[in-house]
C-alpha atoms as a PDB file:
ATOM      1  CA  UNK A   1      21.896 -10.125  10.870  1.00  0.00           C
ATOM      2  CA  UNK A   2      22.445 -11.070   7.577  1.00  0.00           C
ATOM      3  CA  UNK A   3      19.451 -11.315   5.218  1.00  0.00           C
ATOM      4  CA  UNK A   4      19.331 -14.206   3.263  1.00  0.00           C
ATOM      5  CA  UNK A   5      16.819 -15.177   0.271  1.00  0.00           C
ATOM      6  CA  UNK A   6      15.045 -17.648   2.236  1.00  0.00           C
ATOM      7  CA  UNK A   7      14.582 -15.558   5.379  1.00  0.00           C
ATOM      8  CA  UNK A   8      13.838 -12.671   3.195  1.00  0.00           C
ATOM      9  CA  UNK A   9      10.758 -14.541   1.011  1.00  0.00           C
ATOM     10  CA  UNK A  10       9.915 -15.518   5.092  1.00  0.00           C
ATOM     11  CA  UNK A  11       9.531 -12.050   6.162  1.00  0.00           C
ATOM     12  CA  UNK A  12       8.440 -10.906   3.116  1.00  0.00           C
ATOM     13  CA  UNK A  13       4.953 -13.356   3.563  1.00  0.00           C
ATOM     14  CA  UNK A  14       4.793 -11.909   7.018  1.00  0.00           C
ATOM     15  CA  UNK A  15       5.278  -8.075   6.083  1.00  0.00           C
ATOM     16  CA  UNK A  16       2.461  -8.951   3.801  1.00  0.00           C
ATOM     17  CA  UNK A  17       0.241 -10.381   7.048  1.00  0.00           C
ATOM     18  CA  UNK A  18       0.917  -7.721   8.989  1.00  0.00           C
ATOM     19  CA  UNK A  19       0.040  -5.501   5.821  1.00  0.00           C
ATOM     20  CA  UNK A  20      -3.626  -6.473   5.447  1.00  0.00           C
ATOM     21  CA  UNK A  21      -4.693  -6.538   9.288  1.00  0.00           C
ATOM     22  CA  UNK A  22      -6.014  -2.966   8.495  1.00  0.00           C
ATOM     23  CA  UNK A  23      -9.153  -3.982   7.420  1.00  0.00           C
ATOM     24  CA  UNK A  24     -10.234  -6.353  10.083  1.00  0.00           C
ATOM     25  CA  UNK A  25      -9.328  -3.914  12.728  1.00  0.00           C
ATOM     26  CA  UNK A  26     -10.739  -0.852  11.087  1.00  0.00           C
ATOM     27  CA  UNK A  27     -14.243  -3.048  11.269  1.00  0.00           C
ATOM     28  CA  UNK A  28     -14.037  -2.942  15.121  1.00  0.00           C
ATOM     29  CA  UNK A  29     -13.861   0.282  15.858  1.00  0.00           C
ATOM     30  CA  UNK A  30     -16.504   2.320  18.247  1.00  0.00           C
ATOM     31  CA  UNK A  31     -16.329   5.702  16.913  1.00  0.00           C
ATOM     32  CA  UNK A  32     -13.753   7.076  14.838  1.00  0.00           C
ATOM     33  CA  UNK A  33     -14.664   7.439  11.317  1.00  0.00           C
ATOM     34  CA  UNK A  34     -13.021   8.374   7.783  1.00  0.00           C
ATOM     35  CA  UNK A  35      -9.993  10.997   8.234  1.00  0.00           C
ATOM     36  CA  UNK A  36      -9.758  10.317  12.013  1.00  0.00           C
ATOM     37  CA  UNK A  37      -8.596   6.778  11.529  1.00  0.00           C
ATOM     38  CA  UNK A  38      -6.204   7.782   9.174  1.00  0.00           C
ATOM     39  CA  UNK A  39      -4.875  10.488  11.992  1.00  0.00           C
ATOM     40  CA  UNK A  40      -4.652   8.115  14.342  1.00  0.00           C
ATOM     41  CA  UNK A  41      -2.898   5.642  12.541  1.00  0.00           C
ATOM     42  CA  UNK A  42      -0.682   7.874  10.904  1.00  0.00           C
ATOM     43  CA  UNK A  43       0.127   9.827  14.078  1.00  0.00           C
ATOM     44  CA  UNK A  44       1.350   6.431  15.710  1.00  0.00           C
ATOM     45  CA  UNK A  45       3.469   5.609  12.946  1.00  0.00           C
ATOM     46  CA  UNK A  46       5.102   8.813  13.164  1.00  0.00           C
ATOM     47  CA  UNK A  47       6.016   8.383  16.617  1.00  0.00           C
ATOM     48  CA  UNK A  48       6.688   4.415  15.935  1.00  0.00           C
ATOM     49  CA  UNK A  49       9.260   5.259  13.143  1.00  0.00           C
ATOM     50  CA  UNK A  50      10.838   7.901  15.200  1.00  0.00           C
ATOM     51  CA  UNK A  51      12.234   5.030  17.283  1.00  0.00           C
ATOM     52  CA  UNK A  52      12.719   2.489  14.668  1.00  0.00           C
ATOM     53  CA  UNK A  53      14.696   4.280  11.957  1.00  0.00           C
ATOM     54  CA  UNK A  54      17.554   5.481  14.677  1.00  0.00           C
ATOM     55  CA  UNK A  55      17.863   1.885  16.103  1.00  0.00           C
ATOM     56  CA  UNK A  56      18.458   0.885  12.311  1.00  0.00           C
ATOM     57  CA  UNK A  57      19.979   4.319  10.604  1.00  0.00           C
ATOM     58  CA  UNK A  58      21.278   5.546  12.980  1.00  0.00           C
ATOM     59  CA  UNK A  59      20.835   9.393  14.609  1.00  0.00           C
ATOM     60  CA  UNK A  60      22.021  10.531  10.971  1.00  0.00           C
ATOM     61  CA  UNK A  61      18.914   9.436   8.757  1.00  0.00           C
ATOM     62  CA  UNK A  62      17.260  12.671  10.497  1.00  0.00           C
ATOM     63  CA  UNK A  63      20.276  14.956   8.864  1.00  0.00           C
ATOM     64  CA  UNK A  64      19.362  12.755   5.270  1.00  0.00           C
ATOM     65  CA  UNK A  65      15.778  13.556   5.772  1.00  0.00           C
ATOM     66  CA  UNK A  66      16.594  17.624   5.796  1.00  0.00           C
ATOM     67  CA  UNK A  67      19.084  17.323   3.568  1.00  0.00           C
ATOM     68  CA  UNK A  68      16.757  14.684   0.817  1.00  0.00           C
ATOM     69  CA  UNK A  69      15.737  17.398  -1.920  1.00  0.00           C
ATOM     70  CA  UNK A  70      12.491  17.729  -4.456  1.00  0.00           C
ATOM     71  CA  UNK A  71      12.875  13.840  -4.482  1.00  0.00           C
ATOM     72  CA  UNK A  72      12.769  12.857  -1.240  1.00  0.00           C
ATOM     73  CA  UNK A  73       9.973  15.259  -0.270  1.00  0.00           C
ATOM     74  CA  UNK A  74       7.718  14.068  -3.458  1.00  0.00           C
ATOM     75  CA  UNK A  75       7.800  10.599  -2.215  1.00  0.00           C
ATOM     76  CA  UNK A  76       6.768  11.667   1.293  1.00  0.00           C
ATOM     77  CA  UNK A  77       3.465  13.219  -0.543  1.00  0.00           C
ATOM     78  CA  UNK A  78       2.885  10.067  -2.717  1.00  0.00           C
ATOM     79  CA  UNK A  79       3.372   8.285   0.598  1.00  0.00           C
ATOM     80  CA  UNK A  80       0.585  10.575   2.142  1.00  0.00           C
ATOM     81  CA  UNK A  81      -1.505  10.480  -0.239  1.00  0.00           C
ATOM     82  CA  UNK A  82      -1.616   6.374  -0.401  1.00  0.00           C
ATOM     83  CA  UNK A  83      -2.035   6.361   3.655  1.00  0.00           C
ATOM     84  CA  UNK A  84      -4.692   8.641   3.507  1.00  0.00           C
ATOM     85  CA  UNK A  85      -6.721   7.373   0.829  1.00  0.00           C
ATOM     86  CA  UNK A  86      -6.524   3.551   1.250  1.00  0.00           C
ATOM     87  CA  UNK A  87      -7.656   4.362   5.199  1.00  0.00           C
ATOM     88  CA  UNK A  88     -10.724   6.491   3.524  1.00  0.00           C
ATOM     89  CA  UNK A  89     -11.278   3.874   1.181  1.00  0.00           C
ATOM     90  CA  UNK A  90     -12.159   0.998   4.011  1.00  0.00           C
ATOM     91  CA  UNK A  91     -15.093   3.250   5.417  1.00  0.00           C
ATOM     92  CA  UNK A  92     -16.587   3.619   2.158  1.00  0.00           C
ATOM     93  CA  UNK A  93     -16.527   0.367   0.420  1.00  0.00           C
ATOM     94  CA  UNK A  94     -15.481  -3.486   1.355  1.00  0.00           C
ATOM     95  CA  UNK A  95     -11.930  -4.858   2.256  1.00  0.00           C
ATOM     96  CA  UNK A  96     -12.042  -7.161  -0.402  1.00  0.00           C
ATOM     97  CA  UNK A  97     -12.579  -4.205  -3.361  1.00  0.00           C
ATOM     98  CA  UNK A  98     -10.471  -2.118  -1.510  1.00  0.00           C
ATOM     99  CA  UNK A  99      -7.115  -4.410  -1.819  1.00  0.00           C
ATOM    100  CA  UNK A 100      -8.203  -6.037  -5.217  1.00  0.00           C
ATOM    101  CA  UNK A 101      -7.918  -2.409  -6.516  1.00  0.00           C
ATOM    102  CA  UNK A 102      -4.941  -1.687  -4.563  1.00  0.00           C
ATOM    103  CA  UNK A 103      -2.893  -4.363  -6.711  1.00  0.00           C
ATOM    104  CA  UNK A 104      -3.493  -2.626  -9.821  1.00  0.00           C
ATOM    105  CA  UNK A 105      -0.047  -0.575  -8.868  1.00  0.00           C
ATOM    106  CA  UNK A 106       2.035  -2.709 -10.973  1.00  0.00           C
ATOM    107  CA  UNK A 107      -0.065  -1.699 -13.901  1.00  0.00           C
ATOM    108  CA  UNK A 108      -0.505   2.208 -13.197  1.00  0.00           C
ATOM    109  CA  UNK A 109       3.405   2.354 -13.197  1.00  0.00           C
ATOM    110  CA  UNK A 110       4.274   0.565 -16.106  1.00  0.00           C
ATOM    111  CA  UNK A 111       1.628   3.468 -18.006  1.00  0.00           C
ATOM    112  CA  UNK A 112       3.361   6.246 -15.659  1.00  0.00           C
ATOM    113  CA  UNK A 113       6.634   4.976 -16.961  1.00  0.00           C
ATOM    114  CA  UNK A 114       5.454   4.560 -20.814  1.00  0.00           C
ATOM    115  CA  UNK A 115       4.635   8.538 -20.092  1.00  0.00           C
ATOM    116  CA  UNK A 116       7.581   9.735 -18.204  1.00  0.00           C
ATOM    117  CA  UNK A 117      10.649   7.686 -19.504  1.00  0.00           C
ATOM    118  CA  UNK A 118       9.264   6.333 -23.210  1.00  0.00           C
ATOM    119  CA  UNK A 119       9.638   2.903 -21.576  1.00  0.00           C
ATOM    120  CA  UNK A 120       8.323   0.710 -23.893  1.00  0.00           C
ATOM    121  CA  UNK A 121       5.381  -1.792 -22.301  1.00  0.00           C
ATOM    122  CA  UNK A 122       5.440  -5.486 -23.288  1.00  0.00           C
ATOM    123  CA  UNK A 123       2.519  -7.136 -24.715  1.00  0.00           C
ATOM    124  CA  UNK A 124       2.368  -9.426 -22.111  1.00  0.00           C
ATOM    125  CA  UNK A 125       1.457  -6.119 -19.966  1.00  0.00           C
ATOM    126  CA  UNK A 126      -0.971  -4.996 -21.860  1.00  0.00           C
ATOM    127  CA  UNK A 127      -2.666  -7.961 -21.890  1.00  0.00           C
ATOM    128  CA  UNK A 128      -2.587  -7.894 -18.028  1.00  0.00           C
ATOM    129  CA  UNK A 129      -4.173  -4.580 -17.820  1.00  0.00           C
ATOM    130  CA  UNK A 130      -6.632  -5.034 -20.263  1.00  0.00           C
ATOM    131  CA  UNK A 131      -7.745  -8.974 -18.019  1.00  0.00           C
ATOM    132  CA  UNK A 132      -7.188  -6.808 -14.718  1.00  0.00           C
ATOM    133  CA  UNK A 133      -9.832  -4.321 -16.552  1.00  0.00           C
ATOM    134  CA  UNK A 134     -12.358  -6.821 -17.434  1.00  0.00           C
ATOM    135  CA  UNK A 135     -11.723  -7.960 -13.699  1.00  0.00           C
ATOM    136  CA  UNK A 136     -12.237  -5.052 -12.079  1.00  0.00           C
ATOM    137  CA  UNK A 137     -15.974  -4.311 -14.304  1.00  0.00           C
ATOM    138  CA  UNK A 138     -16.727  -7.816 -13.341  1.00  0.00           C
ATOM    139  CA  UNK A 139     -16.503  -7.287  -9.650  1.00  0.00           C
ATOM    140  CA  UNK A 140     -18.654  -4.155  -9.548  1.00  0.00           C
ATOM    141  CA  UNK A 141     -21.489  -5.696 -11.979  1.00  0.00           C
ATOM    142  CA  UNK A 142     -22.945  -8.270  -9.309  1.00  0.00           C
ATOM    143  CA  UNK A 143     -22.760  -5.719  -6.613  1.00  0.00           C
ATOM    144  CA  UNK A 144     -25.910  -3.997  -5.260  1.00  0.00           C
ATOM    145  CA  UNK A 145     -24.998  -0.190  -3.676  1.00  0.00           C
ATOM    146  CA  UNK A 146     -23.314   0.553  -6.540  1.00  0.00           C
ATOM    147  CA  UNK A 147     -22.809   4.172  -6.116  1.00  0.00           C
ATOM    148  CA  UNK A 148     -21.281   3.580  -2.623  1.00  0.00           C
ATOM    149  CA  UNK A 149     -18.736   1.079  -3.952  1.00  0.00           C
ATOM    150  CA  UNK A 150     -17.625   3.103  -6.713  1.00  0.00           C
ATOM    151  CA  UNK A 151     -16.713   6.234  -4.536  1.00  0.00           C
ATOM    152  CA  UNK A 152     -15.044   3.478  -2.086  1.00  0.00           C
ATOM    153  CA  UNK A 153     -13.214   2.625  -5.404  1.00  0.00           C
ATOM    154  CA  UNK A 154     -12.405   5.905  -6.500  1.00  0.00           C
ATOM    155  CA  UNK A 155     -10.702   6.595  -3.303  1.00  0.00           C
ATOM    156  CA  UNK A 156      -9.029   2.960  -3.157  1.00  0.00           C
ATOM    157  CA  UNK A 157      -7.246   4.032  -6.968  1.00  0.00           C
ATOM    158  CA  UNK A 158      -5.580   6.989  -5.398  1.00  0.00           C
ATOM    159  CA  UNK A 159      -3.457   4.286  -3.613  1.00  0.00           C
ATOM    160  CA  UNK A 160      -2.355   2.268  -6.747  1.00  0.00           C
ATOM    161  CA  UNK A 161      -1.768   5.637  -8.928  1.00  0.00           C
ATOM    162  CA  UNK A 162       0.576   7.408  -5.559  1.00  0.00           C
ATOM    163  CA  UNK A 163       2.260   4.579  -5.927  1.00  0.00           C
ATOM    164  CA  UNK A 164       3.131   4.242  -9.160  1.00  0.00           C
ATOM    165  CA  UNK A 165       4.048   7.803  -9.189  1.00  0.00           C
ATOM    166  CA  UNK A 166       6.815   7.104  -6.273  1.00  0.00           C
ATOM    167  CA  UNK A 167       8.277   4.783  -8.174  1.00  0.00           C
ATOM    168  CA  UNK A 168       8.631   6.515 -10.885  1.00  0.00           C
ATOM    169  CA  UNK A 169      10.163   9.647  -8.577  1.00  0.00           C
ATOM    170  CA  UNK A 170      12.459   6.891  -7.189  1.00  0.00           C
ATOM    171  CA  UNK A 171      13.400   6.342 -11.046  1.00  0.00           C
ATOM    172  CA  UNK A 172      14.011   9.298 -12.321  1.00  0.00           C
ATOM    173  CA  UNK A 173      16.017  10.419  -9.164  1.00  0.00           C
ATOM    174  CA  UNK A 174      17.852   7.561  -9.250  1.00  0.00           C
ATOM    175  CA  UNK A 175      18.657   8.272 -13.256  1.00  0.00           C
ATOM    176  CA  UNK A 176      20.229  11.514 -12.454  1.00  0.00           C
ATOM    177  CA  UNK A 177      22.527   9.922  -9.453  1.00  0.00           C
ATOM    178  CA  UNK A 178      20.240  10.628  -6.772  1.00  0.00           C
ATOM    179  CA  UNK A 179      19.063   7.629  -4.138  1.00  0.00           C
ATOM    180  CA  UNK A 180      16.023   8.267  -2.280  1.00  0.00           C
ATOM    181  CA  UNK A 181      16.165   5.915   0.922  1.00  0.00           C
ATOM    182  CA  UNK A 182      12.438   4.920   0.961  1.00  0.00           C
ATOM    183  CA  UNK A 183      12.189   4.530   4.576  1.00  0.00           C
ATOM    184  CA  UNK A 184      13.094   7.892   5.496  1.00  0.00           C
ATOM    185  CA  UNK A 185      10.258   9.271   2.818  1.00  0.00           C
ATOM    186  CA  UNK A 186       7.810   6.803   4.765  1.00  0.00           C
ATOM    187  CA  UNK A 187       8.123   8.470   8.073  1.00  0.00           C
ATOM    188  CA  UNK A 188       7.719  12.217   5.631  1.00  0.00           C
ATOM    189  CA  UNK A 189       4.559  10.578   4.453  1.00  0.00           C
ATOM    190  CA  UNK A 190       3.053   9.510   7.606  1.00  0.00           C
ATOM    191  CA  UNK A 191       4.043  13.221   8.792  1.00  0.00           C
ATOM    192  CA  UNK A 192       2.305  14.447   6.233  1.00  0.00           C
ATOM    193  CA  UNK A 193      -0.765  12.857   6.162  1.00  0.00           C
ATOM    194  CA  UNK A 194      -0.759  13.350  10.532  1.00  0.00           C
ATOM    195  CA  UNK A 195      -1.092  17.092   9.745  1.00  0.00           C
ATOM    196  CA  UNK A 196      -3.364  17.149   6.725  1.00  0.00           C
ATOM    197  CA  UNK A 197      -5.826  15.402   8.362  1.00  0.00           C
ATOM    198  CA  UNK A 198      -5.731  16.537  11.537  1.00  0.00           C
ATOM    199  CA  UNK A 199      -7.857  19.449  10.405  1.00  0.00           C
ATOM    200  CA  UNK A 200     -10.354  17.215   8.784  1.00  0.00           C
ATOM    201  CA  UNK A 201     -10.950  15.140  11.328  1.00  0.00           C
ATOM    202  CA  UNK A 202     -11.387  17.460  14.466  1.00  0.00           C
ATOM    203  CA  UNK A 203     -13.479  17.148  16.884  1.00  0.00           C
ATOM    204  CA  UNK A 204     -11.845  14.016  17.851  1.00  0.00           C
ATOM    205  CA  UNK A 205     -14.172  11.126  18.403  1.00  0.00           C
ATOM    206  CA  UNK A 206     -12.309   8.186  18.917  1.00  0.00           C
ATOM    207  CA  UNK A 207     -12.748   6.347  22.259  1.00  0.00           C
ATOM    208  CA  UNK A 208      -9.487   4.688  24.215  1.00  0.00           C
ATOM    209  CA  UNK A 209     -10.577   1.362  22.312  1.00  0.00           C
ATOM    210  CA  UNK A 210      -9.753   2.805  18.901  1.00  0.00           C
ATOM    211  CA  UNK A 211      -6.767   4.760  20.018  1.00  0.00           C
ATOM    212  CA  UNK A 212      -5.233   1.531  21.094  1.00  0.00           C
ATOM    213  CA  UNK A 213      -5.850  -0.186  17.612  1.00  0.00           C
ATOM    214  CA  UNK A 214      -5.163   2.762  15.730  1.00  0.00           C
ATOM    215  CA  UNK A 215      -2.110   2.458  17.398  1.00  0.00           C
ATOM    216  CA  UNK A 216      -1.735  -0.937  16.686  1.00  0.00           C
ATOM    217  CA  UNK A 217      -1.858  -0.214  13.204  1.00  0.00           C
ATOM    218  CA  UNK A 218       0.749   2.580  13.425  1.00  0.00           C
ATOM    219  CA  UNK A 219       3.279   0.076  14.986  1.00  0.00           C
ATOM    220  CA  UNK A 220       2.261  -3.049  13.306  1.00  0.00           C
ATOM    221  CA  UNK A 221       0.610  -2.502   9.710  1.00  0.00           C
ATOM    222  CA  UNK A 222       2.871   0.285   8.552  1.00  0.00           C
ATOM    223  CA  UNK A 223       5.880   1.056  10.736  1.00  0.00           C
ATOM    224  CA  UNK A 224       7.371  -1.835  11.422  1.00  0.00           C
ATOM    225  CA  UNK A 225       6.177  -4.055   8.005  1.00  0.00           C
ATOM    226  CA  UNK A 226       7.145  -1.068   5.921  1.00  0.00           C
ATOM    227  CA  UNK A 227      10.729  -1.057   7.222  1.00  0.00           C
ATOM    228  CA  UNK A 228      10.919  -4.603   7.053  1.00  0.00           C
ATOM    229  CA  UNK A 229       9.808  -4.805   3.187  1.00  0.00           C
ATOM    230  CA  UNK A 230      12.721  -2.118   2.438  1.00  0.00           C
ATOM    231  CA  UNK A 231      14.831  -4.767   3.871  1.00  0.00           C
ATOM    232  CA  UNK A 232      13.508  -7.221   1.942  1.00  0.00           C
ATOM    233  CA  UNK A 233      13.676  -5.512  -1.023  1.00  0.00           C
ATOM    234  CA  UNK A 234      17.775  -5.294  -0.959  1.00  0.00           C
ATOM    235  CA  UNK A 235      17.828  -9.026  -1.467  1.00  0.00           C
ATOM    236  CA  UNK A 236      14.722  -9.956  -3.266  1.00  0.00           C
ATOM    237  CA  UNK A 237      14.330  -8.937  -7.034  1.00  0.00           C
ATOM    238  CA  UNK A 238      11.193  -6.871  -8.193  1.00  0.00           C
ATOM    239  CA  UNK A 239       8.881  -9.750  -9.411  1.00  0.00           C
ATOM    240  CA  UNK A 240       9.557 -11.536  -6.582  1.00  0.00           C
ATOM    241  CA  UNK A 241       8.498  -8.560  -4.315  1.00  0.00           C
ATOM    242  CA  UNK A 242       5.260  -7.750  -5.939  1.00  0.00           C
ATOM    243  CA  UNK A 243       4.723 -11.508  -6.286  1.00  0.00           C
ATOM    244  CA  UNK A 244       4.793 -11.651  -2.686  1.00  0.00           C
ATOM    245  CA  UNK A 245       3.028  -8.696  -1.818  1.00  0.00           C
ATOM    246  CA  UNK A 246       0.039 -10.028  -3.352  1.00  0.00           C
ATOM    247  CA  UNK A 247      -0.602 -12.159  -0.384  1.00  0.00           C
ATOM    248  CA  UNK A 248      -2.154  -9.100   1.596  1.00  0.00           C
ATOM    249  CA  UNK A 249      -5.073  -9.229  -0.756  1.00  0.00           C
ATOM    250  CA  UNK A 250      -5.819 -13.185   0.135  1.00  0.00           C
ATOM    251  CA  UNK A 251      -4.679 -12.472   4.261  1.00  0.00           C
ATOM    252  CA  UNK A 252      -6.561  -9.501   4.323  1.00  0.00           C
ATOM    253  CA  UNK A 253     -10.340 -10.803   2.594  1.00  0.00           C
ATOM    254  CA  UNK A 254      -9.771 -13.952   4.838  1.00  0.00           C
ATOM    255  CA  UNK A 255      -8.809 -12.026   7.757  1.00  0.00           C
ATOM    256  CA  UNK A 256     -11.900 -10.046   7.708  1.00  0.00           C
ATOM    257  CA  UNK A 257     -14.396 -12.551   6.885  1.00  0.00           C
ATOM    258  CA  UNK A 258     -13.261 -14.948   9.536  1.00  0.00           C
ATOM    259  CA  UNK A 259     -13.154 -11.645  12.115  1.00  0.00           C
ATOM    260  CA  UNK A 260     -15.776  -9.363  10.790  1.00  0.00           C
ATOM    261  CA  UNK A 261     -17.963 -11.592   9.155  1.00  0.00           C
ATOM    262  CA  UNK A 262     -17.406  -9.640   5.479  1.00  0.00           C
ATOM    263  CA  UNK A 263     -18.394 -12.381   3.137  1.00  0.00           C
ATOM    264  CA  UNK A 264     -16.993 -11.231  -0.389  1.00  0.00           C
ATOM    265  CA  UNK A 265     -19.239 -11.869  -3.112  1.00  0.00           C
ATOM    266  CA  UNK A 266     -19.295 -14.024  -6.229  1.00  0.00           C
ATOM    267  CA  UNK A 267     -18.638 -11.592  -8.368  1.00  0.00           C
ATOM    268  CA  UNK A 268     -15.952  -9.732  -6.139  1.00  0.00           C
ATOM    269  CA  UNK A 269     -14.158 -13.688  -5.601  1.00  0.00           C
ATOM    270  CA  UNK A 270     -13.908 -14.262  -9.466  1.00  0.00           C
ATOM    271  CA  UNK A 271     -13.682 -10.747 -10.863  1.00  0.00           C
ATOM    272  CA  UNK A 272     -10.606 -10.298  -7.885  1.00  0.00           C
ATOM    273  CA  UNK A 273      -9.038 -13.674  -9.248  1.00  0.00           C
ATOM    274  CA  UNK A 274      -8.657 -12.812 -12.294  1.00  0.00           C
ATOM    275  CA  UNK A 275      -7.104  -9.115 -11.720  1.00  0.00           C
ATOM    276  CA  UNK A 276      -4.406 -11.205  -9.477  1.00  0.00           C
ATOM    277  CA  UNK A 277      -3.982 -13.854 -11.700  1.00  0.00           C
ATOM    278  CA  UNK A 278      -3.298 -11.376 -14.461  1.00  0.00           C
ATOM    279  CA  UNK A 279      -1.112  -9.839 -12.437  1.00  0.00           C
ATOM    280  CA  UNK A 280       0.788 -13.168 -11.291  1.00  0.00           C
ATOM    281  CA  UNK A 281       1.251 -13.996 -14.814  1.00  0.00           C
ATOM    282  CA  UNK A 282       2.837 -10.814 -15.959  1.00  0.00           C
ATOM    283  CA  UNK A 283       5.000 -10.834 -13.075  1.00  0.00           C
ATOM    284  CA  UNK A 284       5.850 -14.541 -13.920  1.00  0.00           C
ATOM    285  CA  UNK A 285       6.383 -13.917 -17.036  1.00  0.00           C
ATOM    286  CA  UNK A 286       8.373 -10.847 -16.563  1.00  0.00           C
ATOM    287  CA  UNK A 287      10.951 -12.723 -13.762  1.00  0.00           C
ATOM    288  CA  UNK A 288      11.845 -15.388 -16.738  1.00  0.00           C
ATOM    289  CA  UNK A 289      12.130 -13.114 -19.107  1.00  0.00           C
ATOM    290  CA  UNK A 290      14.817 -11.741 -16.612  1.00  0.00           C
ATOM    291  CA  UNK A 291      16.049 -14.811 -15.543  1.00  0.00           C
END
């Protein structure tokens, strides 16, 4: 089927849906805790991707993954590492400073890439990071358990700086004539972070209840949607992508208040708007700059 740019911004909204149902589900679970939900879910999407990415590759994106290189394999970890922590973030702190954090990415790789290829940041970036940083102090200063939240947080910025560092591995691989298919280094990621945490998280204590949404998430929140926003990507332009992707922050706080009851605060609703209206506008700003 061919992928136009309506049906691509379509699916792109609801990659981002499917995206933040983590949190709601992760706040009716019985038993499992910390690295055993990331297992789980990683373990499922492992065994999900194994039967998506021949349906859409083909048999031979097995062969590409042996045959990927440094590149390929670096990804994977980045990968790992941002399914791992952002799963150990939601037991420690709220949903709502959890993705608010998450959408810093955009900023940590426009530093990685000042550092790694002397790419020269725009004002109008610096600007962002420095509102997105007055943002993020603003949501933490109303809050009560502060020492909680900021561990929650410390985990959640693992996510944001992994994935800055894949893309700039994508870059740089891709400077020196070397394509890293991202899908392929999704499934090494989830395999990854399956056996790392395996260890941590024995003795098992999930009950069939959270298998089956653990599952869920394997299939739903990261298989499938992750595929989906590589897709999306081969049409869309960057801006337009991250523009998008922004969405799981507003899904995912509603989502959870209307099916956890996790009211955000005050300080969390206005310090979180104006880290993603910083990041809007930079993004805006940056697509007509483009354009």
């Amino acid at each position: 089927m061919k992928l136009t740019h309506s049906k691509a911004v379509v699916l792109m909204i609801a990659v981002a849906l499917m995206w933040s149902t983590a949190g709601v589900v992760t706040r009716h679970l019985d038993s499992a805790r910390s690295f055993e939900i990331t297992f789980w879910r990683s373990f499922f999407t492992v065994l999900s991707l194994l039967v998506i990415l021949p349906l859409f590759r083909g048999r031979a994106v097995f062969t590409q993954i042996l045959r990927g290189g440094t590149s390929l394999w670096l990804s994977g970890l980045c990968w790992s590492v941002m399914f791992t922590a952002f799963m150990v973030a939601l037991t420690l702190t709220t949903v709502a400073n959890v993705l608010i954090t998450m959408a810093l990415g955009p900023l940590f790789t426009a530093l990685l890439a000042r550092i790694f290829t002397n790419y020269r940041i725009p004002a109008r970036t610096w600007l962002a990071i420095a509102l997105a940083g007055v943002g993020i102090v603003w949501m933490y200063g109303g809050q009560a358990d502060l020492s909680t939240q900021l561990t929650g947080t410390a985990v959640a910025l693992l996510v944001p700086i992994a994935a800055a560092g894949n893309w700039t591995v994508v870059q740089h691989s891709q400077t020196h004539g070397q394509k890293i298919d991202l899908v392929p280094a999704v499934l090494l990621g989830a395999l990854i972070s399956c056996l790392v945490t395996l260890p941590l998280a024995w003795p098992l204590a999930a009950t069939p209840h959270d298998i089956g949404l653990l599952g869920f998430l394997g299939l739903t929140q990261l298989a499938i949607p992750c595929a989906l926003s590589v897709w999306c990507a081969s049409v869309l332009k960057a801006p337009e992508i991250s523009l998008l992707a922004l969405l799981e922050i507003i899904f995912g706080i509603l989502l959870v208040w209307a099916g956890a009851g996790e009211v955000p605060g005050s300080s969390v609703l206005y310090g979180g708007a104006l880290v993603i209206g910083a990041l809007v506008i930079n993004e805006l700003m940056a697509w007509r700059e483009k354009g």
